[in-house]
N, C-alpha and C. Protein backbone atom coordinates (compact mmCIF):
# COMPACT_ATOMS: atom_id res chain seq x y z
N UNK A 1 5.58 38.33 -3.83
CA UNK A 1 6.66 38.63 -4.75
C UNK A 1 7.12 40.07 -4.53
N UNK A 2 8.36 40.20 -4.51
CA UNK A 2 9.02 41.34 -4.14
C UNK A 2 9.38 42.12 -5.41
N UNK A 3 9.38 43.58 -5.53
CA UNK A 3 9.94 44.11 -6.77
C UNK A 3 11.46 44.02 -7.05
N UNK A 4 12.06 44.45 -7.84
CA UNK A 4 13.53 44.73 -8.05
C UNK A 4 14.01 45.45 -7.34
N UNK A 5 13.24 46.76 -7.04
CA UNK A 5 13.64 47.78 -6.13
C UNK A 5 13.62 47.94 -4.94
N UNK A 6 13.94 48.38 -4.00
CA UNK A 6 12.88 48.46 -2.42
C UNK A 6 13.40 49.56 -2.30
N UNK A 7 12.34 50.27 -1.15
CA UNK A 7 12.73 51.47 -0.26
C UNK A 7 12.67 51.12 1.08
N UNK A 8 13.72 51.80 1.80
CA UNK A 8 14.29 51.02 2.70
C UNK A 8 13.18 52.32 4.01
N UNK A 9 12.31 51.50 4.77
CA UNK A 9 12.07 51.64 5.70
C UNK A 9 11.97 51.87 7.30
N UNK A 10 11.39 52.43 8.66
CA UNK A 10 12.11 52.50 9.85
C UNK A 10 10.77 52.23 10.37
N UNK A 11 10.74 51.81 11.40
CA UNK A 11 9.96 51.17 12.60
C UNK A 11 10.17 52.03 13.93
N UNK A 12 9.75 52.61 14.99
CA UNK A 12 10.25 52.83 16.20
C UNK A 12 9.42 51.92 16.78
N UNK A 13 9.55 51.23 17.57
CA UNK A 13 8.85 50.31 18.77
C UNK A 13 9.40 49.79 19.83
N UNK A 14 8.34 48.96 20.71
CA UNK A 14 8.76 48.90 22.12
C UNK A 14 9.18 47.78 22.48
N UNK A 15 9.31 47.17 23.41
CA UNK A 15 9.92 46.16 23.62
C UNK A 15 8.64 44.41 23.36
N UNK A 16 7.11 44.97 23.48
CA UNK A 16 6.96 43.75 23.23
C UNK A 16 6.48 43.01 21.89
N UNK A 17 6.40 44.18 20.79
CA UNK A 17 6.68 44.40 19.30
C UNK A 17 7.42 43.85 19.28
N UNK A 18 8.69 44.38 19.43
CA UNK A 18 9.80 43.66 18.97
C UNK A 18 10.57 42.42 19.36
N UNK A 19 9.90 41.95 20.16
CA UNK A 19 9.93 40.25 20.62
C UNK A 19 9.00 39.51 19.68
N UNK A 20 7.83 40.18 18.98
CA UNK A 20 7.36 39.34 18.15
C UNK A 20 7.65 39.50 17.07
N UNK A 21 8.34 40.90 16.92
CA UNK A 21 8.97 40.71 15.65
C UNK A 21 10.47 39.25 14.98
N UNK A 22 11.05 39.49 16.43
CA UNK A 22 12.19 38.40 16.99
C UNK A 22 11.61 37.07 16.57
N UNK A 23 10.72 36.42 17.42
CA UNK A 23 9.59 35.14 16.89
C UNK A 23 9.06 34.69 15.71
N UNK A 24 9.81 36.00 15.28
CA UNK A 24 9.06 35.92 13.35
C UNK A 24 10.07 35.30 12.63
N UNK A 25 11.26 35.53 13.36
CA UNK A 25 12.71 35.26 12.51
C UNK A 25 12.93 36.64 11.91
N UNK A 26 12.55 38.31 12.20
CA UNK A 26 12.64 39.08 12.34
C UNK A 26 12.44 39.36 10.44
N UNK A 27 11.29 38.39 10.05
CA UNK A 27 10.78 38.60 8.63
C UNK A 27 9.21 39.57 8.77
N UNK A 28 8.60 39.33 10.23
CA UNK A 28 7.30 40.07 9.97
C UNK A 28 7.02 40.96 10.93
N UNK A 29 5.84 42.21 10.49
CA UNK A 29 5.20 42.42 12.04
C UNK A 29 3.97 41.88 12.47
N UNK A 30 4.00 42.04 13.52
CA UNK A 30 2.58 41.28 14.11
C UNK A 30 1.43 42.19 13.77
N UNK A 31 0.55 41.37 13.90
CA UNK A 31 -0.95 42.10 13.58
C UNK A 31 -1.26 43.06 14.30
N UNK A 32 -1.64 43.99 14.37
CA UNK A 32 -2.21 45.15 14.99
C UNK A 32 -2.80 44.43 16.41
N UNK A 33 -2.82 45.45 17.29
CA UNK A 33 -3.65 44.91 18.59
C UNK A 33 -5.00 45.91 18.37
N UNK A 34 -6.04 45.41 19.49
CA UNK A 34 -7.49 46.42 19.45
C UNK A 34 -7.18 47.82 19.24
N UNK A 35 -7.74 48.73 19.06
CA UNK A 35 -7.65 49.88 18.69
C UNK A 35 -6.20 50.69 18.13
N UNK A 36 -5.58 49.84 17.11
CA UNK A 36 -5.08 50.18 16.25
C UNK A 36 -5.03 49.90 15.01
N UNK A 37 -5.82 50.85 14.19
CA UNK A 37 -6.53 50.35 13.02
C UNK A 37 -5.45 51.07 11.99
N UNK A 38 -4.14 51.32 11.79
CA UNK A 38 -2.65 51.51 10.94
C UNK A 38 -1.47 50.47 12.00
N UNK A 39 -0.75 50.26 10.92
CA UNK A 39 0.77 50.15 10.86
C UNK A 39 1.01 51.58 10.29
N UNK A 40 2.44 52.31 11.07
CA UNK A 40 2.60 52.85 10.40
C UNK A 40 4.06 52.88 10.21
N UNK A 41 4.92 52.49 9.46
CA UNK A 41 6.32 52.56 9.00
C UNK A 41 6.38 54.22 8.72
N UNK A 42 8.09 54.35 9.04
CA UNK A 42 8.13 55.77 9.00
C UNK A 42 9.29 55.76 7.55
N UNK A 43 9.49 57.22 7.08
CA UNK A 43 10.49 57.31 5.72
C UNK A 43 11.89 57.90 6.21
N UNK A 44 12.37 58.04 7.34
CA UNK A 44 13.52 58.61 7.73
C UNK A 44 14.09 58.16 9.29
N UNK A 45 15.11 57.88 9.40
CA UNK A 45 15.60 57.36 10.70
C UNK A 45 15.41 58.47 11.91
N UNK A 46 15.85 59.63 11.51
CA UNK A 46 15.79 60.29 12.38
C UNK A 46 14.38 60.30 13.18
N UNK A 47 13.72 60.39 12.67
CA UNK A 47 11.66 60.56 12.88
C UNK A 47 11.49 59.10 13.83
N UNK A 48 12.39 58.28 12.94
CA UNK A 48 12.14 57.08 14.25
C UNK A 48 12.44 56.83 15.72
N UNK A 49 14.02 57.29 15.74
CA UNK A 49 14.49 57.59 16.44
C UNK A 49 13.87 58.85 18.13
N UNK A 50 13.66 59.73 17.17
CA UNK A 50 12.72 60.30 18.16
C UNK A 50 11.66 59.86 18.49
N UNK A 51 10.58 58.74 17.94
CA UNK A 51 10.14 58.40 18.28
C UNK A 51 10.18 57.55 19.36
N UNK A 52 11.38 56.55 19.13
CA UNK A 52 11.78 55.43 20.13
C UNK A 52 12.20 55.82 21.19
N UNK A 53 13.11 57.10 21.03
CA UNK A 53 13.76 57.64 22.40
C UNK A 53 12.92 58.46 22.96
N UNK A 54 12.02 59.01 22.44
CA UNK A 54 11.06 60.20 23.57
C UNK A 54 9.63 59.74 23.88
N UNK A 55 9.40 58.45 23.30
CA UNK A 55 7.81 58.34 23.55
C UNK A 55 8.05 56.48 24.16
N UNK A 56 8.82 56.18 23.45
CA UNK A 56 8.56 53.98 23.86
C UNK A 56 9.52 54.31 25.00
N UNK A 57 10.80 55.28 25.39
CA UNK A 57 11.24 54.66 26.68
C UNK A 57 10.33 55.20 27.65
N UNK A 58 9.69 56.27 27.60
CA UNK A 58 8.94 57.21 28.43
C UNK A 58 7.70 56.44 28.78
N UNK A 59 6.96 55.11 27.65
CA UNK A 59 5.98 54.30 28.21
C UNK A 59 6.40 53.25 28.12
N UNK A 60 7.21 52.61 28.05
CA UNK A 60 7.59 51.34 27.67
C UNK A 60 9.00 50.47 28.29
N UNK A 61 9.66 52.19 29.42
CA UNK A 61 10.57 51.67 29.42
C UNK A 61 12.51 51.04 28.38
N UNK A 62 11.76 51.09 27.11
CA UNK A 62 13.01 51.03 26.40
C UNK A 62 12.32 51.40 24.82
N UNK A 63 12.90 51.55 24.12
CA UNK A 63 12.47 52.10 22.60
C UNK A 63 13.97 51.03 21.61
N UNK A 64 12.96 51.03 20.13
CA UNK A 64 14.02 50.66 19.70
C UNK A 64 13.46 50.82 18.16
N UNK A 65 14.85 51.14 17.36
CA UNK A 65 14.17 51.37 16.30
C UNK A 65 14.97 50.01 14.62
N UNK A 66 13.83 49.87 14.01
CA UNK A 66 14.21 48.87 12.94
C UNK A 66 14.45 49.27 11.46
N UNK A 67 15.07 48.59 10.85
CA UNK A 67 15.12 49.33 9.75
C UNK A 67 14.87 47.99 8.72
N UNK A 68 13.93 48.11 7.48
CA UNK A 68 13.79 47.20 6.88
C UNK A 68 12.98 47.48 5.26
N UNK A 69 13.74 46.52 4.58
CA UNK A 69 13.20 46.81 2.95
C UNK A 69 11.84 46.54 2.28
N UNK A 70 11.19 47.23 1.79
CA UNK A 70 10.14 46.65 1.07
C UNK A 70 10.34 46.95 -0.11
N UNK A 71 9.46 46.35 -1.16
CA UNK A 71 9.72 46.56 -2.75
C UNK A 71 8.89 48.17 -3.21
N UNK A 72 9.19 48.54 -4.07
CA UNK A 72 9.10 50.07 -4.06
C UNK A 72 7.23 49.86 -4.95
N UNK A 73 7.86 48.73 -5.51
CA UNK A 73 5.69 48.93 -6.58
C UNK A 73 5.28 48.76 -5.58
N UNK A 74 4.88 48.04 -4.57
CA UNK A 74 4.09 47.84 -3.43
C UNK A 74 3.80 48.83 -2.60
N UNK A 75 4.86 50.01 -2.75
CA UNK A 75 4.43 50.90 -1.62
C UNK A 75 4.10 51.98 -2.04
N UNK A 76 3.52 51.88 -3.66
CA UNK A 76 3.25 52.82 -4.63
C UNK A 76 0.92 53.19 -3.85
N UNK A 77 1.03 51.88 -3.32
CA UNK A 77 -0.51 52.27 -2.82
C UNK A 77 -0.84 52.98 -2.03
N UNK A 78 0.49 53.30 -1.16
CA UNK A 78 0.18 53.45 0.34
C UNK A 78 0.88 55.29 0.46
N UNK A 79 0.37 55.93 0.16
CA UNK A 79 0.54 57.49 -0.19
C UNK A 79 1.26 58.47 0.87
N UNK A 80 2.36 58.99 0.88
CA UNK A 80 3.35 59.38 1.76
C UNK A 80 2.14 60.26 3.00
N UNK A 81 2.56 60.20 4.02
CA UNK A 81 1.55 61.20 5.09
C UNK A 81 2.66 62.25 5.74
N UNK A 82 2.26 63.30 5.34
CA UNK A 82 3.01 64.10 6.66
C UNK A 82 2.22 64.01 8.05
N UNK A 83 3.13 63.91 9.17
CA UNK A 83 2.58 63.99 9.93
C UNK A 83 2.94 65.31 10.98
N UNK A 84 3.64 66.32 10.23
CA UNK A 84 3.95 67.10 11.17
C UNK A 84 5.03 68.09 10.41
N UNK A 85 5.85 68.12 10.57
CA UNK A 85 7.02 69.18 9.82
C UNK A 85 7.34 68.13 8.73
N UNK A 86 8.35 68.66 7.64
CA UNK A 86 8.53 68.10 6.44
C UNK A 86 9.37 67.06 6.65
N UNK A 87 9.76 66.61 7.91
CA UNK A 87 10.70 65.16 7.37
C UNK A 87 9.99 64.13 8.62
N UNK A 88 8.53 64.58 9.26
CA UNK A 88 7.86 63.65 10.07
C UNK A 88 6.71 62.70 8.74
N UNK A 89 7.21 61.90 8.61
CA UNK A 89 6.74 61.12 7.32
C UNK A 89 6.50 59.51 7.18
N UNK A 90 5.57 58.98 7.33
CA UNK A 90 4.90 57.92 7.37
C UNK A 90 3.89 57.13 6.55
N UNK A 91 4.10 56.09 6.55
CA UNK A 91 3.18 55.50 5.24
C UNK A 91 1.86 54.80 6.73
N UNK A 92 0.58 55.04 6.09
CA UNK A 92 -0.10 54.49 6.88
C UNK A 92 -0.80 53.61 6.35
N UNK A 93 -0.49 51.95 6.56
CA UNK A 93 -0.81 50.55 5.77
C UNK A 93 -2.13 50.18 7.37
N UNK A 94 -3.22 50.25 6.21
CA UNK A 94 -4.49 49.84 7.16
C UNK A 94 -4.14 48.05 7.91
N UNK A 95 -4.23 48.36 9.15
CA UNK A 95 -4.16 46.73 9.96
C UNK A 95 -4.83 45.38 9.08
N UNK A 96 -5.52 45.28 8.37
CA UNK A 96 -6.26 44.21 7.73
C UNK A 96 -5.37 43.95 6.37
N UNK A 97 -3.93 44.90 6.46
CA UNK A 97 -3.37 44.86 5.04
C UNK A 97 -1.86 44.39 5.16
N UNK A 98 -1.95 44.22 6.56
CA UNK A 98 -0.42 44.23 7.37
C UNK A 98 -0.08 42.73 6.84
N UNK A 99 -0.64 41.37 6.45
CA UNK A 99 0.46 40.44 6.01
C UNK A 99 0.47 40.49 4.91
N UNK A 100 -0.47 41.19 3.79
CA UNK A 100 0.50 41.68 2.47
C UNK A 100 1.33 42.24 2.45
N UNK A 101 1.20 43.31 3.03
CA UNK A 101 2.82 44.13 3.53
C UNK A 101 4.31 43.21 3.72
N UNK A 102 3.43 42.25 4.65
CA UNK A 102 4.73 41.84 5.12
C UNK A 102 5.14 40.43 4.21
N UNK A 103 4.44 40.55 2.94
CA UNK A 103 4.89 39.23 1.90
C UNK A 103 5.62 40.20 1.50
N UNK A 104 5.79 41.51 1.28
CA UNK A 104 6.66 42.22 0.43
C UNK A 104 7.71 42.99 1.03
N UNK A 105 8.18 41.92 2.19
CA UNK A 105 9.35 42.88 2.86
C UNK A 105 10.49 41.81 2.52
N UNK A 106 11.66 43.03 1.87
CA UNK A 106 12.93 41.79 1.54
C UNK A 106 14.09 42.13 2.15
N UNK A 107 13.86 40.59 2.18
CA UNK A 107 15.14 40.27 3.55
C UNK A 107 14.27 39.99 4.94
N UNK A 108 15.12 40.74 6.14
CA UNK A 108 15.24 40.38 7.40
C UNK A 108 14.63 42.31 7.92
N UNK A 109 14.22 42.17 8.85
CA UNK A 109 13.92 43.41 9.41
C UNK A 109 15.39 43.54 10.23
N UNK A 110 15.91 44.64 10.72
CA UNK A 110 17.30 44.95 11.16
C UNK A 110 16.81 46.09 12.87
N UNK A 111 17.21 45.44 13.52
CA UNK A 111 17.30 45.99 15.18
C UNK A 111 18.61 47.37 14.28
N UNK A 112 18.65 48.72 15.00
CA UNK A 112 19.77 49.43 14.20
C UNK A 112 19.91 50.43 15.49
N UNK A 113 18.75 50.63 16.50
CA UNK A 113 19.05 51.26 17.39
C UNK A 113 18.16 51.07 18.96
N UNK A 114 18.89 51.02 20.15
CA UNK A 114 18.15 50.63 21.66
C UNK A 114 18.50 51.73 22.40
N UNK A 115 17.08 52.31 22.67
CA UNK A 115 17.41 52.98 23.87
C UNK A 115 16.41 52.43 25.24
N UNK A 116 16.98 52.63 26.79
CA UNK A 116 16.26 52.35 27.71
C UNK A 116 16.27 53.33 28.74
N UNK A 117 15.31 53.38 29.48
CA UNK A 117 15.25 54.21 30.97
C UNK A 117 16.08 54.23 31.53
N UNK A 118 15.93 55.32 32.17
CA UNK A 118 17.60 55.41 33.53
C UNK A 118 16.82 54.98 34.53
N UNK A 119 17.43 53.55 35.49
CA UNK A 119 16.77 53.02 36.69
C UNK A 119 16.34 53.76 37.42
């Protein structure tokens, strides 16, 4: 069950994330792989963005970033993190917590930006 409210969320990821995000009907994320014990959704596009463009095309070949709602009581557990200067900001939802999370995402997750390698 979703709240009334949501805060609207960003993703940066790579290309094979986001094929399973695609497979989901672009409602979930996939479970964590081995040694990643967070999801971590970010609170500002920009932060994503750099993420997608300077780190997923640089290993991944292409970056891309999502944007998507969750209900705002739900994300009252999950305690803002800085991760660096004041607008590098991330919620870090432990992997074993990731399909509650994702009962409380409303709507559709949203593709909003692609970047790829120069051949």
């Amino acid at each position: 069950m979703t709240s009334l409210s949501t805060t609207t969320l960003w993703r940066p990821t790579g290309p094979r994330e986001l094929e399973l995000v695609r497979a989901s009907g672009w409602r979930a994320w996939p479970p964590r792989l081995p040694g990643q014990p967070i999801f971590y959704p970010v609170l500002n596009e920009e932060y994503a963005v750099r993420i997608a463009r300077d780190w997923n095309v640089k290993y991944d070949g292409a970056g891309f970033v999502t944007r998507f709602e969750v209900g705002t009581d739900f994300l009252r557990r999950y305690p803002v993190q800085r991760a660096g200067g004041s607008t590098i900001l991330e919620l870090w939802v432990p992997a074993g917590e990731l399909d509650e999370f994702n009962g409380h995402i409303a709507g559709r997750i949203e593709l909003v930006h692609e970047f790829r390698g120069h051949p």
